[in-house]
PDB file of N, CA and C in Angstrom:
ATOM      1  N   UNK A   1     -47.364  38.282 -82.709  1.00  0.00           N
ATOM      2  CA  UNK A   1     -47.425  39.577 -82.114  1.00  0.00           C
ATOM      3  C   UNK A   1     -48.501  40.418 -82.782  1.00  0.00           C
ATOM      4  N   UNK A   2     -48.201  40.522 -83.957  1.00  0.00           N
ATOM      5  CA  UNK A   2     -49.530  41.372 -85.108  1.00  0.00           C
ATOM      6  C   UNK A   2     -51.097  40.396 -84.261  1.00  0.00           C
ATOM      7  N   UNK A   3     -51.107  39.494 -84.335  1.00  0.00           N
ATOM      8  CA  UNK A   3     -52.528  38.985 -84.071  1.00  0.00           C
ATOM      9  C   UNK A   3     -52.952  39.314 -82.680  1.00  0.00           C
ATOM     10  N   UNK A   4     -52.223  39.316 -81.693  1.00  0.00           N
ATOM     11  CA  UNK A   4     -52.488  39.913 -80.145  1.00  0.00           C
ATOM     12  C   UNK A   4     -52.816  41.191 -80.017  1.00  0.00           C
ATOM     13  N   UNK A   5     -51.818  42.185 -81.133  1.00  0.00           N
ATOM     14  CA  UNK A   5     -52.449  44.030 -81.196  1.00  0.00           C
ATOM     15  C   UNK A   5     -53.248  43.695 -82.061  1.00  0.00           C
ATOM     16  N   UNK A   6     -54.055  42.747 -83.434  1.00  0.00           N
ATOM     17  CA  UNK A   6     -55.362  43.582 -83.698  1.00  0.00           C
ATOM     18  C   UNK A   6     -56.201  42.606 -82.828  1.00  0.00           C
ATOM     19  N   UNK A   7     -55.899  41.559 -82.044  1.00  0.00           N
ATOM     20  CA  UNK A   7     -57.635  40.871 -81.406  1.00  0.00           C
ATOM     21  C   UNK A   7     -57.390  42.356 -80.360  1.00  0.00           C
ATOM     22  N   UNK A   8     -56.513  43.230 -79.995  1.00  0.00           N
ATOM     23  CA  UNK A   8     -56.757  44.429 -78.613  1.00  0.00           C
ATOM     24  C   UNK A   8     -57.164  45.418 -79.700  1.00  0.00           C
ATOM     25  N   UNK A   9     -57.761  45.011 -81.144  1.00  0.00           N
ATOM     26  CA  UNK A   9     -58.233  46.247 -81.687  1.00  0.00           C
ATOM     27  C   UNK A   9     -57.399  47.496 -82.062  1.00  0.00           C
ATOM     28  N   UNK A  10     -56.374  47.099 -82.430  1.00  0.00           N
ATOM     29  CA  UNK A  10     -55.163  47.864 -82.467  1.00  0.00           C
ATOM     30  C   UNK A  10     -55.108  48.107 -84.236  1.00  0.00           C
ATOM     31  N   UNK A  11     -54.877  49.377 -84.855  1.00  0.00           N
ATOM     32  CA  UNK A  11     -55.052  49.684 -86.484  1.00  0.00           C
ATOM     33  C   UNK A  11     -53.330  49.038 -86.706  1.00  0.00           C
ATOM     34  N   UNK A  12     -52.898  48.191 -86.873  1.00  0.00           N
ATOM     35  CA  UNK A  12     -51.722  47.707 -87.386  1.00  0.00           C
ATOM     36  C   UNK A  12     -51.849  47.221 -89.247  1.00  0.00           C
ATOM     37  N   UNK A  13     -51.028  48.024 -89.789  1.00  0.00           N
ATOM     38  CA  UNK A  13     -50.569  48.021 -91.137  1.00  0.00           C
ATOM     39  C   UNK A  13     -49.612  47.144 -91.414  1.00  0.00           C
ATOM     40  N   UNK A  14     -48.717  47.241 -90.923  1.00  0.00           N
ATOM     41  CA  UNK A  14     -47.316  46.145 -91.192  1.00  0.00           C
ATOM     42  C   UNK A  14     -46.743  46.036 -89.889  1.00  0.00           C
ATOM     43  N   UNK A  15     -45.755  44.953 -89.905  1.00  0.00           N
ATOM     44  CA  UNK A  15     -44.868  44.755 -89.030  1.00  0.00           C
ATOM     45  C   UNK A  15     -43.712  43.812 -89.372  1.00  0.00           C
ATOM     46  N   UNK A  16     -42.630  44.760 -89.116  1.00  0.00           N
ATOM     47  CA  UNK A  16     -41.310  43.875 -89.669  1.00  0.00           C
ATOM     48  C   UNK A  16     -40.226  43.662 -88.485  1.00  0.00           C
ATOM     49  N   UNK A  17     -39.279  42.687 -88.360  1.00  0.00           N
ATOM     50  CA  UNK A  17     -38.657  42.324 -87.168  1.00  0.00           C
ATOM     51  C   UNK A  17     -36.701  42.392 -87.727  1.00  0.00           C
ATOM     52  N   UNK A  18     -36.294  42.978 -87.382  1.00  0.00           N
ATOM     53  CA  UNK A  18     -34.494  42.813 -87.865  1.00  0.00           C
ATOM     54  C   UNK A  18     -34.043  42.079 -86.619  1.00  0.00           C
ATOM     55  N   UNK A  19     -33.481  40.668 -86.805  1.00  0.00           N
ATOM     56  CA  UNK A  19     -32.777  40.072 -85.754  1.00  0.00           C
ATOM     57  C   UNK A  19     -31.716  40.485 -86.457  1.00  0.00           C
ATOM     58  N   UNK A  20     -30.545  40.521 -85.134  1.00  0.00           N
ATOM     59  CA  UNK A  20     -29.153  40.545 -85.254  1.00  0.00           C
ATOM     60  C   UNK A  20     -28.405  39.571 -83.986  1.00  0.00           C
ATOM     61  N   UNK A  21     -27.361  38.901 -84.358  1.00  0.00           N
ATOM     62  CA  UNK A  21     -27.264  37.752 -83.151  1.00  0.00           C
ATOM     63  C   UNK A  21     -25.666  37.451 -82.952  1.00  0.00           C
ATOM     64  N   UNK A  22     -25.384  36.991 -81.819  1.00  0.00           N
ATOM     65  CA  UNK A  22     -23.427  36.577 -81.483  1.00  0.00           C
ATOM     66  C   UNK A  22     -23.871  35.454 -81.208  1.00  0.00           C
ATOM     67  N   UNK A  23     -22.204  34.743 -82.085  1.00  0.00           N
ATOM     68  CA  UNK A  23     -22.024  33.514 -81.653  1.00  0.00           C
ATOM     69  C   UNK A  23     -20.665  33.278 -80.814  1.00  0.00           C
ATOM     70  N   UNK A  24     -20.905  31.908 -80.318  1.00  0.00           N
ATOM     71  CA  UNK A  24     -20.134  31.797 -79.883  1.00  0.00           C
ATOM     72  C   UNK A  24     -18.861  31.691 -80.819  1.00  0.00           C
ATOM     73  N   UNK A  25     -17.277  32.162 -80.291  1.00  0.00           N
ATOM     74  CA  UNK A  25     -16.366  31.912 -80.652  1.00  0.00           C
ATOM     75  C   UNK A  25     -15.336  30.302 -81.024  1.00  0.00           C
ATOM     76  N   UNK A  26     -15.905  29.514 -80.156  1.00  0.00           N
ATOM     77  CA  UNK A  26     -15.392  27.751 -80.372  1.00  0.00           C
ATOM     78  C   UNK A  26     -16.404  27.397 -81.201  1.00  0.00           C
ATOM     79  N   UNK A  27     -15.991  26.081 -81.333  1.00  0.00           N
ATOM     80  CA  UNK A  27     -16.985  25.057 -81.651  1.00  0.00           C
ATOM     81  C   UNK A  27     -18.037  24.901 -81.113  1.00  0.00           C
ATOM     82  N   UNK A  28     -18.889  24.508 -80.757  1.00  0.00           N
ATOM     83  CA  UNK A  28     -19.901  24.489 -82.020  1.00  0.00           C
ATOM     84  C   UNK A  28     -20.163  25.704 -82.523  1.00  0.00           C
ATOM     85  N   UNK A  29     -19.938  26.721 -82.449  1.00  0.00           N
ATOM     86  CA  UNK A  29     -20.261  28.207 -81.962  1.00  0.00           C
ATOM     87  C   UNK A  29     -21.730  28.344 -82.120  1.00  0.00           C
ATOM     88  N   UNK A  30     -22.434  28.311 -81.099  1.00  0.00           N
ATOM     89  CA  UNK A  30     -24.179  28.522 -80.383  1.00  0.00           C
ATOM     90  C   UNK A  30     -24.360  29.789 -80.505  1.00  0.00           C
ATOM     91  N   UNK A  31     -25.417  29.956 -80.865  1.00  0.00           N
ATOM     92  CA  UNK A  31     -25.762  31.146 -80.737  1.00  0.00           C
ATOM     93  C   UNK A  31     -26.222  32.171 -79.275  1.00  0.00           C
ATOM     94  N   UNK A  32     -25.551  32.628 -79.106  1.00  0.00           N
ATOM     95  CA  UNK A  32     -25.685  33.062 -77.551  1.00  0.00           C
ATOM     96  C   UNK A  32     -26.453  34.538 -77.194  1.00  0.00           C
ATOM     97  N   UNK A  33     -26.321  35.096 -78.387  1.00  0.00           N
ATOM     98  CA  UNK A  33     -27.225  36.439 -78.091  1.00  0.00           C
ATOM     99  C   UNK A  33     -28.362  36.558 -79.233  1.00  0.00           C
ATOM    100  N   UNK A  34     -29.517  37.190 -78.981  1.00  0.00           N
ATOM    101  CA  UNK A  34     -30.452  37.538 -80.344  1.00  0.00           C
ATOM    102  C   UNK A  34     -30.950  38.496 -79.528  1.00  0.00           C
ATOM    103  N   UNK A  35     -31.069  39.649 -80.904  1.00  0.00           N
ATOM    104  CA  UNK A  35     -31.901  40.894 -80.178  1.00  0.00           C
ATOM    105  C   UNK A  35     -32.832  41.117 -81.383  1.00  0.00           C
ATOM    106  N   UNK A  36     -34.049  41.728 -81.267  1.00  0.00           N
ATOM    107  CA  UNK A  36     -34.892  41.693 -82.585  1.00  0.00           C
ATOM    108  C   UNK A  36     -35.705  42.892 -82.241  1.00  0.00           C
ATOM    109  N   UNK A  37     -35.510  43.787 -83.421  1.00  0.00           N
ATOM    110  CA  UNK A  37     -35.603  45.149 -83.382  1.00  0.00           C
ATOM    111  C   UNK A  37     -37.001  45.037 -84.230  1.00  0.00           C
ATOM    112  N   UNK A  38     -38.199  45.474 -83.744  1.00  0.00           N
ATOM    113  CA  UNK A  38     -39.385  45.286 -84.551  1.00  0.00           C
ATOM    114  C   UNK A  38     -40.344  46.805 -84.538  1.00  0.00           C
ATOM    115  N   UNK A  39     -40.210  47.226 -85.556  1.00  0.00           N
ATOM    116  CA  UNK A  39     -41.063  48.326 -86.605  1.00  0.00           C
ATOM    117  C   UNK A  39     -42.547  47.788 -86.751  1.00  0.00           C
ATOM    118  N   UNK A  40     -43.318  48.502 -86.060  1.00  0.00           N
ATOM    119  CA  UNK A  40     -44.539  48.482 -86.005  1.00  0.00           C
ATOM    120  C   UNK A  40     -45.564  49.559 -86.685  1.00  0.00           C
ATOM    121  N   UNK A  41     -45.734  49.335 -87.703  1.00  0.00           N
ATOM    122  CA  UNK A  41     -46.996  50.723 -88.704  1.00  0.00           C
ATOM    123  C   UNK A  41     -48.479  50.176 -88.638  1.00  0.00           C
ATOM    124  N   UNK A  42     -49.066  51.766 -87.648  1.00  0.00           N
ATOM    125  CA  UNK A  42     -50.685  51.699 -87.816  1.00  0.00           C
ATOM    126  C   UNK A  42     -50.856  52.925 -87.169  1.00  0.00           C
ATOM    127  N   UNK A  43     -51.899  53.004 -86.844  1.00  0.00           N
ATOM    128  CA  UNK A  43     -52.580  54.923 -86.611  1.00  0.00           C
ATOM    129  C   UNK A  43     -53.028  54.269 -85.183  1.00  0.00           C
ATOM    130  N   UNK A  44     -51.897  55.359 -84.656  1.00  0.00           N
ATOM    131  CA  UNK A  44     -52.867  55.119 -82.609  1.00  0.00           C
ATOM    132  C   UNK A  44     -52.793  54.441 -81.968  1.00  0.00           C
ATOM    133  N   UNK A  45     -51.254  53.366 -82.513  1.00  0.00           N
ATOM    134  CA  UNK A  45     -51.258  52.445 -81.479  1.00  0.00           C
ATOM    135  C   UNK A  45     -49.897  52.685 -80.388  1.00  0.00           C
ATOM    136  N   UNK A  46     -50.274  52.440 -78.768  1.00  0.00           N
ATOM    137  CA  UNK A  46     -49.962  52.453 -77.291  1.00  0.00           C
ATOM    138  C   UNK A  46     -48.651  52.149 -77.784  1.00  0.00           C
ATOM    139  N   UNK A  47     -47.565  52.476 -77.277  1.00  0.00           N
ATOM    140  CA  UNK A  47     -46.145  51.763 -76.932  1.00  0.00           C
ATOM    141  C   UNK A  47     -46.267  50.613 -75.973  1.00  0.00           C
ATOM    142  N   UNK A  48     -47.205  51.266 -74.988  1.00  0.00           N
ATOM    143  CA  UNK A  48     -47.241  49.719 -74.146  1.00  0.00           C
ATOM    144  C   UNK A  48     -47.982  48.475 -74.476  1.00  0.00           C
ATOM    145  N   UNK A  49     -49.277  48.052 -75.879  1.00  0.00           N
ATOM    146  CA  UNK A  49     -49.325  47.573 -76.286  1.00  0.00           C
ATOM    147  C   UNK A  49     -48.467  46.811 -77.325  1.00  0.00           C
ATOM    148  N   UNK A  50     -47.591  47.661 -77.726  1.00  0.00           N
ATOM    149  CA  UNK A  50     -46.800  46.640 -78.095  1.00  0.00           C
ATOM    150  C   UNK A  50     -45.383  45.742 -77.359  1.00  0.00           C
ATOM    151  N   UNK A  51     -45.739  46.807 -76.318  1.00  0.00           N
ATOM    152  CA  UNK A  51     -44.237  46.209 -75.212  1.00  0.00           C
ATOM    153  C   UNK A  51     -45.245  44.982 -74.811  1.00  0.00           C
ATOM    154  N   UNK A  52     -46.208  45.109 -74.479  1.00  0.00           N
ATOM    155  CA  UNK A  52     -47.255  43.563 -73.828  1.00  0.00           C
ATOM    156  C   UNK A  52     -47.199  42.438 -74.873  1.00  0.00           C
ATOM    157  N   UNK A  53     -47.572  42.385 -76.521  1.00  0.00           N
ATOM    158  CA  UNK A  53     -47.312  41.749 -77.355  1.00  0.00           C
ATOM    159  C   UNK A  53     -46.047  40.895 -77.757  1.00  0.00           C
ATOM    160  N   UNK A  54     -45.418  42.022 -77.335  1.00  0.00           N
ATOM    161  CA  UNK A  54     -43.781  41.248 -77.679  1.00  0.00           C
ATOM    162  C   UNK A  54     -43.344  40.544 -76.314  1.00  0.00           C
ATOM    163  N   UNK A  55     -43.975  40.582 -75.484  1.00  0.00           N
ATOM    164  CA  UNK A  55     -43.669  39.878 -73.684  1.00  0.00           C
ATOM    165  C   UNK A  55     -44.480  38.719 -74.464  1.00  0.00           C
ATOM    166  N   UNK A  56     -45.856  38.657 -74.696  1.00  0.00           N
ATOM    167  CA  UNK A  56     -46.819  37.689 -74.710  1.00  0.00           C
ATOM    168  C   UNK A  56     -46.264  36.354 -75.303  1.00  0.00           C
ATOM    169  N   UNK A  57     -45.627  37.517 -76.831  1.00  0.00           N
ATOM    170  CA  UNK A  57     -45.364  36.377 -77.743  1.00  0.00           C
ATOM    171  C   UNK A  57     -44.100  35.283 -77.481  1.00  0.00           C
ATOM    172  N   UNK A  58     -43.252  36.269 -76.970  1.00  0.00           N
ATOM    173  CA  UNK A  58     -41.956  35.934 -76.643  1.00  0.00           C
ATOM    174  C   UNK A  58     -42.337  34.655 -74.956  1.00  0.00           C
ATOM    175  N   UNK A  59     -42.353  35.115 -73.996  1.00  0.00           N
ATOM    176  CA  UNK A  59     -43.067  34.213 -73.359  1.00  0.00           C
ATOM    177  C   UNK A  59     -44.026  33.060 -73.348  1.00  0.00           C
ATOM    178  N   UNK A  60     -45.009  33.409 -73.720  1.00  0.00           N
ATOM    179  CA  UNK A  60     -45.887  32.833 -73.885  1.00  0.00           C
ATOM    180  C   UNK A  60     -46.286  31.362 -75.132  1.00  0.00           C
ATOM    181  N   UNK A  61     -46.168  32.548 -76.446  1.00  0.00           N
ATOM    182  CA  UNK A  61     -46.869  31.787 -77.743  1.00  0.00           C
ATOM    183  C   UNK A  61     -45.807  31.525 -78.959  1.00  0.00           C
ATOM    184  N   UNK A  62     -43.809  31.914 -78.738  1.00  0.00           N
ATOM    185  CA  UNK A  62     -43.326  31.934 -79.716  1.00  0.00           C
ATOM    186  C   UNK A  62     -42.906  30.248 -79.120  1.00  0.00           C
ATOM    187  N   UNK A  63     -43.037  29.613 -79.767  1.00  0.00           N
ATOM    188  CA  UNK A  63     -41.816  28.038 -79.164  1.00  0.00           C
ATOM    189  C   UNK A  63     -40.460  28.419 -79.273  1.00  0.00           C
ATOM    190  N   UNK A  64     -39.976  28.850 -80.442  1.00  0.00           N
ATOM    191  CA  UNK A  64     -39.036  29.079 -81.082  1.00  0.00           C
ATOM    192  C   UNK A  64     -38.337  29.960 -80.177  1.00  0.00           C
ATOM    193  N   UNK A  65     -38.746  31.186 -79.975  1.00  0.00           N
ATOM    194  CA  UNK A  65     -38.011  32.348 -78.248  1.00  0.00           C
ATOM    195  C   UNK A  65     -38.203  31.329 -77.043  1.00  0.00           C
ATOM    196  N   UNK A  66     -39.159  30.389 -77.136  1.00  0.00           N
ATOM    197  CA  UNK A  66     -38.840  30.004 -75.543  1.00  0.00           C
ATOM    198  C   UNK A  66     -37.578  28.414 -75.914  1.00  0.00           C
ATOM    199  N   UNK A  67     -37.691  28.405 -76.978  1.00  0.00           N
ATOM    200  CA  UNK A  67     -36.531  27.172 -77.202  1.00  0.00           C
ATOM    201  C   UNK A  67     -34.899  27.634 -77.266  1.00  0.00           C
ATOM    202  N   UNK A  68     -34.806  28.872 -77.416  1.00  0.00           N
ATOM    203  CA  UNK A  68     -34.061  29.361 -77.904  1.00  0.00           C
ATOM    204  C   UNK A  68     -33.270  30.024 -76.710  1.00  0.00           C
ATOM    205  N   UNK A  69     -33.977  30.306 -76.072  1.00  0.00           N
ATOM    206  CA  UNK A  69     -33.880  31.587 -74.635  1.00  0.00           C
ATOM    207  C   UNK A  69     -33.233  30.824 -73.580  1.00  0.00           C
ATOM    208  N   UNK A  70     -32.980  29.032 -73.527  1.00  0.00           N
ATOM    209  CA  UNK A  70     -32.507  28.185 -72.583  1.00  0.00           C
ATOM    210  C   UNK A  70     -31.095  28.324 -73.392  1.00  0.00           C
ATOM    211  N   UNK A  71     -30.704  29.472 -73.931  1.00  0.00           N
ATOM    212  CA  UNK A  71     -29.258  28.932 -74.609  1.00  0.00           C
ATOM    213  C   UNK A  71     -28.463  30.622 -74.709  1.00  0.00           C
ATOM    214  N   UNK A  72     -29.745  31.368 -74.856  1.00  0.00           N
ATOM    215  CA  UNK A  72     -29.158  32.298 -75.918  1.00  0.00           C
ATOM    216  C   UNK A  72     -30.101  33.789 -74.942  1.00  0.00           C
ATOM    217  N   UNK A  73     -29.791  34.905 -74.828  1.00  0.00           N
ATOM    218  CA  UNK A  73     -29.828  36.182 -74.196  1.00  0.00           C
ATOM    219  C   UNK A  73     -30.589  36.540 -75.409  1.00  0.00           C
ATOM    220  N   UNK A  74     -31.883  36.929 -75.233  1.00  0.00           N
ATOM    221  CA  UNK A  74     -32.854  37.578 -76.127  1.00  0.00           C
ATOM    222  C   UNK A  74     -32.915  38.670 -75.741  1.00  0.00           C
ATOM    223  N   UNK A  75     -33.052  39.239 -76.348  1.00  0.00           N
ATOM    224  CA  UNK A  75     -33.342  41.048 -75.975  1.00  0.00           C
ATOM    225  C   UNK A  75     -33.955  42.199 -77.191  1.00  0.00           C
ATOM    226  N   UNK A  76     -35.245  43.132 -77.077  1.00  0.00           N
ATOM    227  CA  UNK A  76     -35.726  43.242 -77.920  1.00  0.00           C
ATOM    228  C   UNK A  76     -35.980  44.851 -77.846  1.00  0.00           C
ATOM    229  N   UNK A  77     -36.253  45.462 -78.923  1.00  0.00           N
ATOM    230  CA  UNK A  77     -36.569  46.997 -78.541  1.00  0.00           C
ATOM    231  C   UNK A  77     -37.546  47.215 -79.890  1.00  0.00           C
ATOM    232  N   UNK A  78     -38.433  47.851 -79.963  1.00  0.00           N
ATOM    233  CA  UNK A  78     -39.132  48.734 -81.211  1.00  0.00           C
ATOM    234  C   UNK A  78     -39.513  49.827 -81.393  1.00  0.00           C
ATOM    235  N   UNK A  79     -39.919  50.029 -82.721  1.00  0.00           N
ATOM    236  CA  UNK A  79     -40.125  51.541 -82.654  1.00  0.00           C
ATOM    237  C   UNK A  79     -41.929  51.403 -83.462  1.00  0.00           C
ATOM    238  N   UNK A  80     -42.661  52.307 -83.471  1.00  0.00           N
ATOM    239  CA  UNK A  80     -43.553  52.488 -83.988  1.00  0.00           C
ATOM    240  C   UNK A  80     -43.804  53.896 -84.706  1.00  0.00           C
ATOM    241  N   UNK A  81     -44.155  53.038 -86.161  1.00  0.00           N
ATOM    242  CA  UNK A  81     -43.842  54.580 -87.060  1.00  0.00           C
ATOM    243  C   UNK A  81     -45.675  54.278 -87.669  1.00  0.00           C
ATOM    244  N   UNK A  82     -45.898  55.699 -87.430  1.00  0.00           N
ATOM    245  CA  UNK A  82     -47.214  56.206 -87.317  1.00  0.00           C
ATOM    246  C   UNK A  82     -48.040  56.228 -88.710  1.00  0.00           C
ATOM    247  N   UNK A  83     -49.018  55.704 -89.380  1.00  0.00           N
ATOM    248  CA  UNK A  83     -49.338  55.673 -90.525  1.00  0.00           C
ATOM    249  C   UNK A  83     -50.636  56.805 -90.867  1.00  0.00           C
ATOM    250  N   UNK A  84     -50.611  57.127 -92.079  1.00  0.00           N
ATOM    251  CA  UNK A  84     -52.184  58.262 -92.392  1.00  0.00           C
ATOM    252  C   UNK A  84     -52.940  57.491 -92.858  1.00  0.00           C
ATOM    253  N   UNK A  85     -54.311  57.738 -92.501  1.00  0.00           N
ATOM    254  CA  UNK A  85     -55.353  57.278 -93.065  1.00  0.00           C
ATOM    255  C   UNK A  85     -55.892  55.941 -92.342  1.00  0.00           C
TER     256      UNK A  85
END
């Protein structure tokens, strides 16, 4: 995700992701939900650039979300906290 906002030229400082996830209640208990809350720091960057990044990655370039997503309800939200300098 970080590498898709800076090749769009995007000032990104950090980026951190909090998954939180349900399992199932039986056996095997699968993991059936993941939601991943991701904090984005840099100066000036779009909300909708990062809503496109996290589609891209998640779709597109994560294996791991698209391996995961045939089992399990992904769902994602972020916030972007604004940096000086």
């Amino acid at each position: 995700m970080v590498l898709i906002l800076k090749r769009g030229r995007h000032d990104v400082r950090n980026c951190s992701c909090k998954l939180t996830a349900q399992r199932a209640e039986t056996d095997p208990k699968v993991v059936t939900e993941i939601h991943m809350h991701f904090t984005v720091c840099g100066k000036g960057i779009p909300a909708a650039a990062v809503e496109r990044a996290i589609a891209m990655s998640h779709d597109k370039y994560c294996s791991a979300s698209i391996m995961l997503a045939k089992t399990a309800t992904i769902t994602h939200d972020f916030e972007i906290v604004e940096t000086a300098g």
